[in-house]
PDB file of N, CA and C in Angstrom:
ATOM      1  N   UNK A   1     -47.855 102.421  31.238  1.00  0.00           N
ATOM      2  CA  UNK A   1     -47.300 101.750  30.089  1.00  0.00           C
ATOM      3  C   UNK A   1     -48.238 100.601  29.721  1.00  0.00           C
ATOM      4  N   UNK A   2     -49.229 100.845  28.637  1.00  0.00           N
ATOM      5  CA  UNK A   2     -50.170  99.525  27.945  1.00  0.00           C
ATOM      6  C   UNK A   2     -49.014  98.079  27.799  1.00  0.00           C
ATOM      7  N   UNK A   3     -49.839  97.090  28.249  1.00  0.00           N
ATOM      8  CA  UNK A   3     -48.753  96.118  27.576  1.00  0.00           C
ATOM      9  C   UNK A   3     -50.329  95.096  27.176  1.00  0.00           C
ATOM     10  N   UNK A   4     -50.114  94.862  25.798  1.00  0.00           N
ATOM     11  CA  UNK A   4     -51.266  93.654  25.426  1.00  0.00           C
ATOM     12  C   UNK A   4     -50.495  92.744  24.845  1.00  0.00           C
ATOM     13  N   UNK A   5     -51.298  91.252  25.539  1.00  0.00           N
ATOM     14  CA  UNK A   5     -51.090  90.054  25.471  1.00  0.00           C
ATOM     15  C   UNK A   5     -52.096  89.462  24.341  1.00  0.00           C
ATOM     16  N   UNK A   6     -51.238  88.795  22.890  1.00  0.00           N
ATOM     17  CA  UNK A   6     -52.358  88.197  22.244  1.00  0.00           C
ATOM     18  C   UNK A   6     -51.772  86.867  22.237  1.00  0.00           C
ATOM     19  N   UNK A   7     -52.788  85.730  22.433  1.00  0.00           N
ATOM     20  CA  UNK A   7     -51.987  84.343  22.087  1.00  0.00           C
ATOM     21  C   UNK A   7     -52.994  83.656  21.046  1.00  0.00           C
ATOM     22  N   UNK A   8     -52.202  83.201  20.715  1.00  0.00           N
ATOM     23  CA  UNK A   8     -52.768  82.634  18.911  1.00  0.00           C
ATOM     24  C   UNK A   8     -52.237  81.017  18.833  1.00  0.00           C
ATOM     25  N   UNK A   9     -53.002  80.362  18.429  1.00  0.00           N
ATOM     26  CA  UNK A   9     -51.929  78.971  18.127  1.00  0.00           C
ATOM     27  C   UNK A   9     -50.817  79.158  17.206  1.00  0.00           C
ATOM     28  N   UNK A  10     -49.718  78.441  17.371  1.00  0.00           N
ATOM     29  CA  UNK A  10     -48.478  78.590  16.684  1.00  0.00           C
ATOM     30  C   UNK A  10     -48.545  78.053  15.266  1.00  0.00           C
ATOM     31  N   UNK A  11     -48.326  79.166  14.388  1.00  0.00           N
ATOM     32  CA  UNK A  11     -48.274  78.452  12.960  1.00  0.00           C
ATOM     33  C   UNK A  11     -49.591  79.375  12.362  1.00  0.00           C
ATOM     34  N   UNK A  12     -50.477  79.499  13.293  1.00  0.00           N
ATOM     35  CA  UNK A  12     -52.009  80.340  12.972  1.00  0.00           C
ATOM     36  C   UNK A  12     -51.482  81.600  12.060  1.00  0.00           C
ATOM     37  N   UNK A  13     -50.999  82.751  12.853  1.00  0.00           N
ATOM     38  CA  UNK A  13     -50.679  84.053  12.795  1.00  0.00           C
ATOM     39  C   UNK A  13     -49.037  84.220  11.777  1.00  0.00           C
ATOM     40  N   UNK A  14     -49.135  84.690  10.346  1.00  0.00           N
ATOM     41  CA  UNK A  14     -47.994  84.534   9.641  1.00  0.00           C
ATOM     42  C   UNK A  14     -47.198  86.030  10.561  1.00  0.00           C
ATOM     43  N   UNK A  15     -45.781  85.896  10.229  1.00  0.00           N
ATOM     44  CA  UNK A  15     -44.769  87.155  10.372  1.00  0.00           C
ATOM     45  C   UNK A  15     -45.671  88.679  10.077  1.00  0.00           C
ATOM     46  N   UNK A  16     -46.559  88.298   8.384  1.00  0.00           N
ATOM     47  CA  UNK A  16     -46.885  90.105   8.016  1.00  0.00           C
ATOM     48  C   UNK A  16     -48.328  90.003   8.768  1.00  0.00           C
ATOM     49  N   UNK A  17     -48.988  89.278   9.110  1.00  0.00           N
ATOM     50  CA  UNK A  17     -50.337  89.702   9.748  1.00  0.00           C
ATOM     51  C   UNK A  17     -49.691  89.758  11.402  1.00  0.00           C
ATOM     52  N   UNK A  18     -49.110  89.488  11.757  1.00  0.00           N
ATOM     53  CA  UNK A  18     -48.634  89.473  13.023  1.00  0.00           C
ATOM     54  C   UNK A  18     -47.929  90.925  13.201  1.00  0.00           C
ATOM     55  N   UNK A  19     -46.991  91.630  12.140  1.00  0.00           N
ATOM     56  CA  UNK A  19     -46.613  93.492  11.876  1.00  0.00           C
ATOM     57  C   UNK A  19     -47.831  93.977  11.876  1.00  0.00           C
ATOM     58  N   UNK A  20     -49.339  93.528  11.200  1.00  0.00           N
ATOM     59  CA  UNK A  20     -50.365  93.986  11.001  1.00  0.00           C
ATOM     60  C   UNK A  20     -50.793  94.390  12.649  1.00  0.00           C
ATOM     61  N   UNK A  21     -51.178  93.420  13.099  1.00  0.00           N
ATOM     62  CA  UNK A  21     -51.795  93.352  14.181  1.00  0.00           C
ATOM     63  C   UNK A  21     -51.088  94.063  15.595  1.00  0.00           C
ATOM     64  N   UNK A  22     -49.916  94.053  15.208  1.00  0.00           N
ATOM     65  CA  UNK A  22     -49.283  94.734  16.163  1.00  0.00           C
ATOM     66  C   UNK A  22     -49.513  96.432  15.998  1.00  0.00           C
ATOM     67  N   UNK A  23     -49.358  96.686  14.634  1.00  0.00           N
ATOM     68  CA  UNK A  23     -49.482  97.650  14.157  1.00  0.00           C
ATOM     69  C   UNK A  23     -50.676  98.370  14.658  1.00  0.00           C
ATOM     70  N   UNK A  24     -51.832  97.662  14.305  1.00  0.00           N
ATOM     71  CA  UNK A  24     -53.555  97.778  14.390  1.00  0.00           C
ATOM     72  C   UNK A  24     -53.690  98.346  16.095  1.00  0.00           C
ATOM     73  N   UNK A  25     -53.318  97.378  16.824  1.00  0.00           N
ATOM     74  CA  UNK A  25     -53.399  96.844  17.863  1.00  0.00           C
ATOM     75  C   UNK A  25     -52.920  98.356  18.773  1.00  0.00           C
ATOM     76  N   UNK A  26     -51.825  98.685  18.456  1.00  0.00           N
ATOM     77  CA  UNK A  26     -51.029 100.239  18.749  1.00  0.00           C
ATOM     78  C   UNK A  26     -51.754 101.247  18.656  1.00  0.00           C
ATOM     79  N   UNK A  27     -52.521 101.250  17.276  1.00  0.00           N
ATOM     80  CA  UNK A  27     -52.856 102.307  17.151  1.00  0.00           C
ATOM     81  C   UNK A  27     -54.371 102.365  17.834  1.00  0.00           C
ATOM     82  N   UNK A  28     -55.242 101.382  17.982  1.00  0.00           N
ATOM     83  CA  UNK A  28     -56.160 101.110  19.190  1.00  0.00           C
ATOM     84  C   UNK A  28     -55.969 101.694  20.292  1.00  0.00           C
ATOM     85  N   UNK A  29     -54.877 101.533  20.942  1.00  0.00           N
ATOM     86  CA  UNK A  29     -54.328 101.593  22.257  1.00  0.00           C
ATOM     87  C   UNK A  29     -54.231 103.402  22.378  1.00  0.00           C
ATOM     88  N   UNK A  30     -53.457 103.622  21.782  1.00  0.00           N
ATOM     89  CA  UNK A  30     -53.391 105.241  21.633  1.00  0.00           C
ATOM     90  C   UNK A  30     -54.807 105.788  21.197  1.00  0.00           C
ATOM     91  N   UNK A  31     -56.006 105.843  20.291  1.00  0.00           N
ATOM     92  CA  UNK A  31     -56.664 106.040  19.909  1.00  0.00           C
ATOM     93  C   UNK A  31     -57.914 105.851  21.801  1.00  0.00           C
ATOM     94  N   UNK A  32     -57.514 104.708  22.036  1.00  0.00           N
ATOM     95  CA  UNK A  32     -58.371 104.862  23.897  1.00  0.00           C
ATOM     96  C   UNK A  32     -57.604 105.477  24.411  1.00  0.00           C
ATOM     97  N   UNK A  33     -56.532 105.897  24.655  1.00  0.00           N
ATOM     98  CA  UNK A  33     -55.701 106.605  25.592  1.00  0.00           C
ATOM     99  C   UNK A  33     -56.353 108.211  25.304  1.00  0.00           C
ATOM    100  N   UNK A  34     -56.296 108.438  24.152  1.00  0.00           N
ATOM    101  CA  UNK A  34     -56.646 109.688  23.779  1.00  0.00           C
ATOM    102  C   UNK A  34     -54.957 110.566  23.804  1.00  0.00           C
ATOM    103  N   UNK A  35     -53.771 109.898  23.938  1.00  0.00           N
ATOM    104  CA  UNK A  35     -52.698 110.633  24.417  1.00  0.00           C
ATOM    105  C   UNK A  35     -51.666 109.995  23.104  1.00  0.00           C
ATOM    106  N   UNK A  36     -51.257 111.144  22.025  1.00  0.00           N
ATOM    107  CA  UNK A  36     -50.412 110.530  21.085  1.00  0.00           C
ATOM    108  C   UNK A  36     -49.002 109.902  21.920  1.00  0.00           C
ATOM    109  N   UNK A  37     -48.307 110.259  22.647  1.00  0.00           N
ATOM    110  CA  UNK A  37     -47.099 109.976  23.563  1.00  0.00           C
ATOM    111  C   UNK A  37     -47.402 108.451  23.983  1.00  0.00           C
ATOM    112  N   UNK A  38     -48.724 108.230  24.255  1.00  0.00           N
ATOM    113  CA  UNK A  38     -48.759 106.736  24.558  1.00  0.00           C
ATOM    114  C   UNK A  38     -47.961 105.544  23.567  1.00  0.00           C
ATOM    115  N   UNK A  39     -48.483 106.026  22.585  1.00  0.00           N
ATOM    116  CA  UNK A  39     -47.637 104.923  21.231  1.00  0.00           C
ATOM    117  C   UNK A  39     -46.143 104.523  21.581  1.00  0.00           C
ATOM    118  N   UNK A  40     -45.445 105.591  22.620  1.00  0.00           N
ATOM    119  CA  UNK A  40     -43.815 105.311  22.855  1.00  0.00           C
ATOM    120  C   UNK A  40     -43.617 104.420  24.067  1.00  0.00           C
ATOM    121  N   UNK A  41     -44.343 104.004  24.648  1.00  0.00           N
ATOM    122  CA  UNK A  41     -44.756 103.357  25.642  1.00  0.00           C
ATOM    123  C   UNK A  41     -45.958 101.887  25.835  1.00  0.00           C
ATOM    124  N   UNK A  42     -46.112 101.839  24.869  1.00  0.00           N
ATOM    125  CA  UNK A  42     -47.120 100.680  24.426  1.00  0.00           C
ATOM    126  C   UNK A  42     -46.384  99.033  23.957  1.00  0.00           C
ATOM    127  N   UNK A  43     -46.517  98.068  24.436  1.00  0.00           N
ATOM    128  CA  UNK A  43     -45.977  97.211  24.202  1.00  0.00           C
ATOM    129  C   UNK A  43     -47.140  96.193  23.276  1.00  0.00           C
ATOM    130  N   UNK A  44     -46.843  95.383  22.655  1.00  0.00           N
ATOM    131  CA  UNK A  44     -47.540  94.360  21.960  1.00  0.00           C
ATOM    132  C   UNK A  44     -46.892  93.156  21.810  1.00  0.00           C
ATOM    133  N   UNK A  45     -47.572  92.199  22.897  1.00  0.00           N
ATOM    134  CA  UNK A  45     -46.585  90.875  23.049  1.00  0.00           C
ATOM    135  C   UNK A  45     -47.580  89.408  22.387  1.00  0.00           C
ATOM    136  N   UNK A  46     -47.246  89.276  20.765  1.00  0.00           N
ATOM    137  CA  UNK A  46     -48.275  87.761  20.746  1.00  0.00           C
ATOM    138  C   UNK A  46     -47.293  86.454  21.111  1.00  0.00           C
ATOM    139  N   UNK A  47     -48.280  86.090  21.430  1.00  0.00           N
ATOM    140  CA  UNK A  47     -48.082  84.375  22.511  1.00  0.00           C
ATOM    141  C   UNK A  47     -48.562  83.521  21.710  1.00  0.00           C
ATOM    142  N   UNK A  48     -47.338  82.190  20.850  1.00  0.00           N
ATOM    143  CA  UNK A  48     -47.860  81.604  19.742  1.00  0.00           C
ATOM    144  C   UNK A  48     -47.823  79.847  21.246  1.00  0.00           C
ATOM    145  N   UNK A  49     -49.193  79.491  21.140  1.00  0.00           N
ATOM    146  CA  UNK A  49     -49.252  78.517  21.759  1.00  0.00           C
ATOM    147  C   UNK A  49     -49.423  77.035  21.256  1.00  0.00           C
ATOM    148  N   UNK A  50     -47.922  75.901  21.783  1.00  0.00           N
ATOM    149  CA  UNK A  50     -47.885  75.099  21.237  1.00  0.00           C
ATOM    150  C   UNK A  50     -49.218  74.390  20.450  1.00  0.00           C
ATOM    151  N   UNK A  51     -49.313  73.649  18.987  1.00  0.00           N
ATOM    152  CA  UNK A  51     -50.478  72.858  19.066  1.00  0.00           C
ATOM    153  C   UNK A  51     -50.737  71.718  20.389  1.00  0.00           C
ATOM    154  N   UNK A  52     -52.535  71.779  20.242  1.00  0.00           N
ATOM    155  CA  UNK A  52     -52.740  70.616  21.263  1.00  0.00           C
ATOM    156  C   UNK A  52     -52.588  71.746  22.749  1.00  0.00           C
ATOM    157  N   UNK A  53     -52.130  73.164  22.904  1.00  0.00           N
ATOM    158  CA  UNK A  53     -52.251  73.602  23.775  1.00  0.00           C
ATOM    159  C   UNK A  53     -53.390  74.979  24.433  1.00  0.00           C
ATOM    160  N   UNK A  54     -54.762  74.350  22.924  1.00  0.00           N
ATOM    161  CA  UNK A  54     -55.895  75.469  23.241  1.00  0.00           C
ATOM    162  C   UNK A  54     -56.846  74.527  23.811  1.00  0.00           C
ATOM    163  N   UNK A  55     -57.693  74.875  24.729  1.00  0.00           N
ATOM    164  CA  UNK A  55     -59.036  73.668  24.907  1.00  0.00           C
ATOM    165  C   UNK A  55     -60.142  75.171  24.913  1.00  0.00           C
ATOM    166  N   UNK A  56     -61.177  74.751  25.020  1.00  0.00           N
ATOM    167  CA  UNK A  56     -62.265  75.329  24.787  1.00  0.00           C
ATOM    168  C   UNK A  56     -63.978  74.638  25.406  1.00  0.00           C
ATOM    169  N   UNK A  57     -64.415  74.434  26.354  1.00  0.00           N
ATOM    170  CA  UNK A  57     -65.764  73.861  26.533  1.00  0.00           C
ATOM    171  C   UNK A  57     -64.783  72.430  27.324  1.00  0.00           C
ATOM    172  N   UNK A  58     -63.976  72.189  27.295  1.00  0.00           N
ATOM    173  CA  UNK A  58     -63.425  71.492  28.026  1.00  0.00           C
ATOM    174  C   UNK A  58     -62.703  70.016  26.963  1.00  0.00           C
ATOM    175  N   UNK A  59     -62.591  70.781  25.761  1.00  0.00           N
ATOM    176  CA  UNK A  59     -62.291  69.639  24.815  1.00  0.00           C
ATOM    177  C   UNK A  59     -60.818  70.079  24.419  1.00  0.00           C
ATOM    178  N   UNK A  60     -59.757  69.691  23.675  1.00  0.00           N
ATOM    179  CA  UNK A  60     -58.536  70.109  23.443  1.00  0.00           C
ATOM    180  C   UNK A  60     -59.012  70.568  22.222  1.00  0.00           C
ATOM    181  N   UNK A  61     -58.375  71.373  21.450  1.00  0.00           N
ATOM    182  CA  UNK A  61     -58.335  71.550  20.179  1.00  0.00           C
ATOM    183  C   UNK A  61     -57.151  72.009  19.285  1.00  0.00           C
ATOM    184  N   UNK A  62     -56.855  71.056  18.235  1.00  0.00           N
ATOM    185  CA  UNK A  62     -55.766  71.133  17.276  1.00  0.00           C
ATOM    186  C   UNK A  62     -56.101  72.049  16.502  1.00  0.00           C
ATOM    187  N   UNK A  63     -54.883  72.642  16.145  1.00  0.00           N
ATOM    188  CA  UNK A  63     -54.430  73.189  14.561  1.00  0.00           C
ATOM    189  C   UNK A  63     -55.564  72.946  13.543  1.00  0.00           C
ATOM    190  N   UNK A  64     -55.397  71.409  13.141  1.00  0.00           N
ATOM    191  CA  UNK A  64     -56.274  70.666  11.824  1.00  0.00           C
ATOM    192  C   UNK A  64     -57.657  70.792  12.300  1.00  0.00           C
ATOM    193  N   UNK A  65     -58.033  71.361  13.570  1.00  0.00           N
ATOM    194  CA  UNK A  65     -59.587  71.269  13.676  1.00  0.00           C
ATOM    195  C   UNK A  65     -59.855  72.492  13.245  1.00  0.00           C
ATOM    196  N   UNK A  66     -59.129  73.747  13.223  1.00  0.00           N
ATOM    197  CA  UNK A  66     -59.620  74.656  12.104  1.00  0.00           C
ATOM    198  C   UNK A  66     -58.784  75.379  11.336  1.00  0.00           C
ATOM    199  N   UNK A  67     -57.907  74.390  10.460  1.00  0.00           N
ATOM    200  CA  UNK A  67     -56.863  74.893   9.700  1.00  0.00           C
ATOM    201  C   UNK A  67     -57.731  75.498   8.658  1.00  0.00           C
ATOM    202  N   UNK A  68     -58.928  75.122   8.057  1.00  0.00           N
ATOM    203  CA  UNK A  68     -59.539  75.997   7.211  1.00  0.00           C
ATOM    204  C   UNK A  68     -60.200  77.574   7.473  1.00  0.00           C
ATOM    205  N   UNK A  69     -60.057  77.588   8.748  1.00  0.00           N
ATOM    206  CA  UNK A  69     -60.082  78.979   8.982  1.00  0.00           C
ATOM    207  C   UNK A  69     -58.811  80.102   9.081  1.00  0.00           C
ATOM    208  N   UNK A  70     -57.658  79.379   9.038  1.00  0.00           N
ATOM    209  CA  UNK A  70     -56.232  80.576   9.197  1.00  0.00           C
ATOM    210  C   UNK A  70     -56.651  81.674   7.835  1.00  0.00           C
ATOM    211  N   UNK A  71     -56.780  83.143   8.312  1.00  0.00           N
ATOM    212  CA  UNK A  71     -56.648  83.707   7.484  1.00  0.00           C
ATOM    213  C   UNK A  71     -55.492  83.928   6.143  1.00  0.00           C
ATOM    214  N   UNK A  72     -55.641  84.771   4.969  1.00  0.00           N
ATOM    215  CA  UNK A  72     -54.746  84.552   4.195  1.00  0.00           C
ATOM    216  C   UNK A  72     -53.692  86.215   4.909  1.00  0.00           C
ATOM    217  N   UNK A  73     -52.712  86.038   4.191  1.00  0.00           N
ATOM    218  CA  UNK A  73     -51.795  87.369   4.859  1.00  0.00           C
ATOM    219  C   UNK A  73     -52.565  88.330   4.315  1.00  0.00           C
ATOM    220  N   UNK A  74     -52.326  89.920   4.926  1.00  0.00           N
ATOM    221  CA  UNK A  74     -52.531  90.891   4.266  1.00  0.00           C
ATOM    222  C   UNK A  74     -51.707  91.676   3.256  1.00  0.00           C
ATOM    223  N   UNK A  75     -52.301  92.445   2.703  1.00  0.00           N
ATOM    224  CA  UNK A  75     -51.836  92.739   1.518  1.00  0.00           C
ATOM    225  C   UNK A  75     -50.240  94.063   2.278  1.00  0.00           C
ATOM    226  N   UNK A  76     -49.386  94.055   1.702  1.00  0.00           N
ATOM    227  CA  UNK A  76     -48.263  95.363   2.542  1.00  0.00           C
ATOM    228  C   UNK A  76     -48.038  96.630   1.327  1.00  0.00           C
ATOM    229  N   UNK A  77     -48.309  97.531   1.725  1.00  0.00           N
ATOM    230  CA  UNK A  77     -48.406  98.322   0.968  1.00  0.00           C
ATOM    231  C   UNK A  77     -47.132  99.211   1.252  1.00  0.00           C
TER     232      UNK A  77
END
């Protein structure tokens, strides 16, 4: 049984890119498995982590240090 862990800062990742990614993310998983049956058995767990709770190189890093990078949602068709 796949189980993937994504953690994202909280507030980063909206509700429809977060269906996206889960979505994406599934069909990855099955696509390496090589086994369609896997998809019923695949879990996708994102981990929204408080701000102030990413560091990197040994520095903390906020939200506002790259709020200009949050992507925009995707389009739902």
């Amino acid at each position: 049984m796949p189980i993937v862990h994504i953690y994202t800062t909280e507030g980063w990742v909206s509700p429809a890119r977060k269906r996206m990614m889960i979505e994406k993310v599934t069909n990855a998983v099955v696509e390496a498995e090589g086994l369609p049956q896997v998809r019923d058995m695949t879990y996708v767990v994102i981990h929204d982590v408080p701000d102030g709770g990413w560091g990197f190189q040994g520095r903390v890093y906020l939200k506002k240090d790259f709020a200009s990078h949050i992507p925009p949602d995707p389009t739902e068709s």
